[in-house]
N, C-alpha and C. Protein backbone atom coordinates (compact mmCIF):
# COMPACT_ATOMS: atom_id res chain seq x y z
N UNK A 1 8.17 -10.09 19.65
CA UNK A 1 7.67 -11.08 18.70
C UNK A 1 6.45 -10.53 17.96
N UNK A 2 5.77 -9.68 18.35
CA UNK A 2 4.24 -9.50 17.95
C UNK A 2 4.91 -8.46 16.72
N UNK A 3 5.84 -7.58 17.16
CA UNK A 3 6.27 -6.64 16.11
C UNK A 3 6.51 -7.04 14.83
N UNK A 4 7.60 -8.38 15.25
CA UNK A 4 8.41 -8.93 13.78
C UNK A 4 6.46 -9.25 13.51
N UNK A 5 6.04 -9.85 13.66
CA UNK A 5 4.72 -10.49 13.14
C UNK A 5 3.65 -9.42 12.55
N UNK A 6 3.42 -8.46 12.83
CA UNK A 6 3.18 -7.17 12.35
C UNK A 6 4.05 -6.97 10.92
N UNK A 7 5.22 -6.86 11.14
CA UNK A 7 6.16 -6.57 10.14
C UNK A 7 6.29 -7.60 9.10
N UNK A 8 5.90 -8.65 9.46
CA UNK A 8 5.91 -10.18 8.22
C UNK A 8 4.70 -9.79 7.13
N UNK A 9 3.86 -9.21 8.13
CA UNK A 9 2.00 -9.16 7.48
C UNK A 9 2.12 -8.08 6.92
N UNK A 10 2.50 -6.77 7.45
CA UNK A 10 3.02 -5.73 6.87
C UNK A 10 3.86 -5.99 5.38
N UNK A 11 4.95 -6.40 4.95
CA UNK A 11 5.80 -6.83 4.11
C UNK A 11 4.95 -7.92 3.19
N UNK A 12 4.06 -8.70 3.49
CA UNK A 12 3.65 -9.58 3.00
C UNK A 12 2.25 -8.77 1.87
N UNK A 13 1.83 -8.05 2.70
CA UNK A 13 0.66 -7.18 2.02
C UNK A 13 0.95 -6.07 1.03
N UNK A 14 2.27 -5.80 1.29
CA UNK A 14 3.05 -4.71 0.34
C UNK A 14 3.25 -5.64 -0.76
N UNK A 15 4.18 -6.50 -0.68
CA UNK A 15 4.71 -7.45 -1.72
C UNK A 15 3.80 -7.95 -2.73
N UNK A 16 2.39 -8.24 -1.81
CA UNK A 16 1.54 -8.85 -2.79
C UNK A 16 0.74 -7.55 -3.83
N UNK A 17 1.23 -6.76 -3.45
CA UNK A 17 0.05 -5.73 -4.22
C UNK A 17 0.71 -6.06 -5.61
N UNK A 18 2.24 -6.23 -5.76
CA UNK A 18 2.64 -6.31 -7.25
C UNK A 18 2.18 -7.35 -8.39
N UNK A 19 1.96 -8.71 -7.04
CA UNK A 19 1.27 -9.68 -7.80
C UNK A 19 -0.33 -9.67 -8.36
N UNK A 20 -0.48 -8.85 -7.59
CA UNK A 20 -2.32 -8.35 -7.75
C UNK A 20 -2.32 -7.41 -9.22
N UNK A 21 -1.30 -6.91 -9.06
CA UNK A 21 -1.52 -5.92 -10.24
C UNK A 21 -0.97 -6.22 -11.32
N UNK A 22 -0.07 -7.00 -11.17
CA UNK A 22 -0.06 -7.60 -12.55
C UNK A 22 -0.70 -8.96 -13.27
N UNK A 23 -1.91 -9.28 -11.62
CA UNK A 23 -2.34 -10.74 -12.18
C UNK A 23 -3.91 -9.74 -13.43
N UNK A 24 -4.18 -8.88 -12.34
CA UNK A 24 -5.11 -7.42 -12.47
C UNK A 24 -4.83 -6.85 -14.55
N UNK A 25 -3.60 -6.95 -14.51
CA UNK A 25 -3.33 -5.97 -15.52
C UNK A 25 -3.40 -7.38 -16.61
N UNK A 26 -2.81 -8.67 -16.37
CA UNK A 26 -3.04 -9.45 -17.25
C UNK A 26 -4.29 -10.52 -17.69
N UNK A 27 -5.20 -10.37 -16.81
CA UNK A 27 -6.55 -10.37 -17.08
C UNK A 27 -7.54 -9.38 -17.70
N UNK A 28 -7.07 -8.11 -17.79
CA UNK A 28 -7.56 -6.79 -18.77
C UNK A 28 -6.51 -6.64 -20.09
N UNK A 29 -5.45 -7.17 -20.57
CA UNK A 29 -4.76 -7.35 -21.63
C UNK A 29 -4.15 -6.01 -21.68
N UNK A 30 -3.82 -5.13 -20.48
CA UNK A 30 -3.19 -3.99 -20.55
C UNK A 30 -2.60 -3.83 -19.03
N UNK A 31 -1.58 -2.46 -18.99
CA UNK A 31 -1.03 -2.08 -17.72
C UNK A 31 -2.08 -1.43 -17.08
N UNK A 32 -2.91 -1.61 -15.60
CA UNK A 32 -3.57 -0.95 -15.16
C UNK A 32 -3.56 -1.15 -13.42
N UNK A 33 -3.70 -0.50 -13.13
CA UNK A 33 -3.26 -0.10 -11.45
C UNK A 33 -4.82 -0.68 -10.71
N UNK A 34 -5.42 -1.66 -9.94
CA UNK A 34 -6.36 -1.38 -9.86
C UNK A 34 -6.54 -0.96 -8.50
N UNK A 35 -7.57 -0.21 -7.66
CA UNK A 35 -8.37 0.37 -6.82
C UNK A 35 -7.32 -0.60 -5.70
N UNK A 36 -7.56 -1.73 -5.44
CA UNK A 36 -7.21 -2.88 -4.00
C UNK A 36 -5.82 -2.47 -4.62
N UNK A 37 -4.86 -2.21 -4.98
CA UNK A 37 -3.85 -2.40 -4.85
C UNK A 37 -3.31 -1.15 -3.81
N UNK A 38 -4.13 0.09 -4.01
CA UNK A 38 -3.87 1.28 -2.88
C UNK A 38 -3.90 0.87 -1.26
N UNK A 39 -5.46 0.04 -1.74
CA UNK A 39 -5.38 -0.40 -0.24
C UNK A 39 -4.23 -1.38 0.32
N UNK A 40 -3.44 -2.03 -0.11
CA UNK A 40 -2.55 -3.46 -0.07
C UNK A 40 -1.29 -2.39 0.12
N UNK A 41 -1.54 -1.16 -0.47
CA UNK A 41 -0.28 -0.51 -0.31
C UNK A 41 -0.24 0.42 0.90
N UNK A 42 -1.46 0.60 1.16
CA UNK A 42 -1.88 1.84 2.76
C UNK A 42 -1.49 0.48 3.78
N UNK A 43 -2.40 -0.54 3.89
CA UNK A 43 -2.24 -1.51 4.95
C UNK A 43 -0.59 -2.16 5.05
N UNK A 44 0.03 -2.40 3.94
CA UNK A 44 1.08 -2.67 4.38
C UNK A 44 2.20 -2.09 4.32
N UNK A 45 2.04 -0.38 4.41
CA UNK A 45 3.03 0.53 4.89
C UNK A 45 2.49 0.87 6.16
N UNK A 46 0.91 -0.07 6.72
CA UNK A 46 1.13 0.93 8.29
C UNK A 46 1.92 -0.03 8.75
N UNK A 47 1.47 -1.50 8.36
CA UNK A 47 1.99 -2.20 9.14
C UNK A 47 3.73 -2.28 9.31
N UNK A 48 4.37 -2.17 8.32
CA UNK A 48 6.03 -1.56 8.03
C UNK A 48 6.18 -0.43 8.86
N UNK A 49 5.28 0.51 9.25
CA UNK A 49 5.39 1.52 9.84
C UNK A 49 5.68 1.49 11.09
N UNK A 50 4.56 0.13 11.46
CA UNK A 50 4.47 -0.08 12.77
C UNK A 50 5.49 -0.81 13.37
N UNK A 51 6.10 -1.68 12.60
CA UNK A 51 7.31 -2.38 12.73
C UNK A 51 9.00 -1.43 13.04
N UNK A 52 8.87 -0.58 11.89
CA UNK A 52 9.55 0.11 12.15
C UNK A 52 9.83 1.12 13.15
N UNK A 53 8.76 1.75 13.32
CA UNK A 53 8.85 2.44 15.02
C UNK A 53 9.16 1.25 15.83
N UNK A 54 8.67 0.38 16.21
CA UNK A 54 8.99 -0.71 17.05
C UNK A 54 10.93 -1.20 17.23
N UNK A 55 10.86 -0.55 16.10
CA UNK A 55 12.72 -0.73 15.48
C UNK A 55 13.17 0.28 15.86
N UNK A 56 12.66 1.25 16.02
CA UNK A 56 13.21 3.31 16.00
C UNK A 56 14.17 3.37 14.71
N UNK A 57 13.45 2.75 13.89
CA UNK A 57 14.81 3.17 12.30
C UNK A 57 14.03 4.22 11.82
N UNK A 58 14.59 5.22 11.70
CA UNK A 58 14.01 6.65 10.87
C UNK A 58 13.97 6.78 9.65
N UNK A 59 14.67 5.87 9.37
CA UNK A 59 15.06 5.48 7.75
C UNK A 59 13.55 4.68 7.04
N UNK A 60 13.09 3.82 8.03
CA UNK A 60 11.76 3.14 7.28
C UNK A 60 10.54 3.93 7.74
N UNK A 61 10.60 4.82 8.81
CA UNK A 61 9.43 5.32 9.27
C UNK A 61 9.31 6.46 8.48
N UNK A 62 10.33 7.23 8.04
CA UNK A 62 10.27 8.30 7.13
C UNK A 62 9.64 7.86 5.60
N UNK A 63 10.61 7.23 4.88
CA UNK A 63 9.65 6.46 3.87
C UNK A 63 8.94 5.30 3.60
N UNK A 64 7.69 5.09 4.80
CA UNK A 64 6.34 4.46 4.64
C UNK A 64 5.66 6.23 4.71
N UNK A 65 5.84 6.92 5.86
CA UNK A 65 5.18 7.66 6.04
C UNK A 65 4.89 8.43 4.83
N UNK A 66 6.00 9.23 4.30
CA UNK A 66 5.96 9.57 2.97
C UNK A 66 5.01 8.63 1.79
N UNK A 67 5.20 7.31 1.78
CA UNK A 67 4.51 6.31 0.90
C UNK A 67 2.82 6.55 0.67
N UNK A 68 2.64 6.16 2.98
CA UNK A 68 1.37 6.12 3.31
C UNK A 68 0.44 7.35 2.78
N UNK A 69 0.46 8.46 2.67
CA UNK A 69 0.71 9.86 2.57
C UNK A 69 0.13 9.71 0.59
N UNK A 70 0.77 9.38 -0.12
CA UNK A 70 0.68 9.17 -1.70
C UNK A 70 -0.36 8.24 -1.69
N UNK A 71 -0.19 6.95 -1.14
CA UNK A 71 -1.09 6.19 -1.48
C UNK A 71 -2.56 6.39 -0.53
N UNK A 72 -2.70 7.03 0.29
CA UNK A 72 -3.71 7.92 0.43
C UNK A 72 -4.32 9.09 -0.68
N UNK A 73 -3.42 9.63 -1.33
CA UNK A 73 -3.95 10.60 -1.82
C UNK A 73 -4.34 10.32 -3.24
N UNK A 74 -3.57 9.11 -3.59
CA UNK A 74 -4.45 8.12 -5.00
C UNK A 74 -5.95 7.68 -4.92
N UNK A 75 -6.08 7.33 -3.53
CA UNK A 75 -7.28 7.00 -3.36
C UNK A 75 -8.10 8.29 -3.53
N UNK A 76 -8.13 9.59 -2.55
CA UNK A 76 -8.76 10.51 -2.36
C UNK A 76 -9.32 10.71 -4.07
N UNK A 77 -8.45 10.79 -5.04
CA UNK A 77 -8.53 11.75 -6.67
C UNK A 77 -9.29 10.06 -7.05
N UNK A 78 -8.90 9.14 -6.90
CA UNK A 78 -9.87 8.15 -7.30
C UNK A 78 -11.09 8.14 -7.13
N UNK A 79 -11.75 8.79 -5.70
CA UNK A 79 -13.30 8.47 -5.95
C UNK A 79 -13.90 10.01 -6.06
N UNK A 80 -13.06 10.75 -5.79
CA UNK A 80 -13.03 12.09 -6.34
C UNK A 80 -13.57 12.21 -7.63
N UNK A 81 -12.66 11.61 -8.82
CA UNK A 81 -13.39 11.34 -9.77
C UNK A 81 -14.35 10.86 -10.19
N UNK A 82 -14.28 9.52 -9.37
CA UNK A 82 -15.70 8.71 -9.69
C UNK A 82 -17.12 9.62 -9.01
N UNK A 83 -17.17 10.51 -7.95
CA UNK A 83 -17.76 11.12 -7.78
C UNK A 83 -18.28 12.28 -8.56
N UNK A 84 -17.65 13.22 -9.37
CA UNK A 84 -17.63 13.93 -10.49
C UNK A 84 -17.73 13.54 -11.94
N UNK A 85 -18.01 11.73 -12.05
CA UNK A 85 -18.44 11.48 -12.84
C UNK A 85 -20.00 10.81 -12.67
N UNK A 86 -20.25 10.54 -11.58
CA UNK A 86 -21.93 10.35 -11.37
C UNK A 86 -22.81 11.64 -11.01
């Protein structure tokens, strides 16, 4: 039970990043990705992650991991930059 519940919150935090970003992009009058949506996308591929091992499907643990992995490395060049610009 705790897994599926992991996996609801997981799925639920993924899902919402789309609504964030486009509530995000239509309050700036353009397409734009913002910063919390990486995080909405790291937290709810661990939690998918975690669900999925809990499942042993190789099929979802392979691509969160892969996911988790990108949306880590958006972040990294994000403050990367912002760092090389102060």
């Amino acid at each position: 039970v705790i897994f599926l519940l992991i996996g609801f919150i997981g799925q639920g935090l993924f899902a919402s990043r789309f609504i964030f970003q486009w509530l995000y992009s239509e309050k700036k009058g353009e397409s734009l990705i913002p910063v919390a949506f990486w995080y909405l996308s790291i937290f709810g591929g661990i939690g998918l992650l975690i669900y999925a091992i809990s499942r042993k499907d190789p099929v979802i643990i392979v691509g969160q991991l892969f996911g988790i992995f990108i949306y880590l490395r958006n972040l990294i060049l994000i403050y990367k930059n912002k760092n090389e610009r102060n």
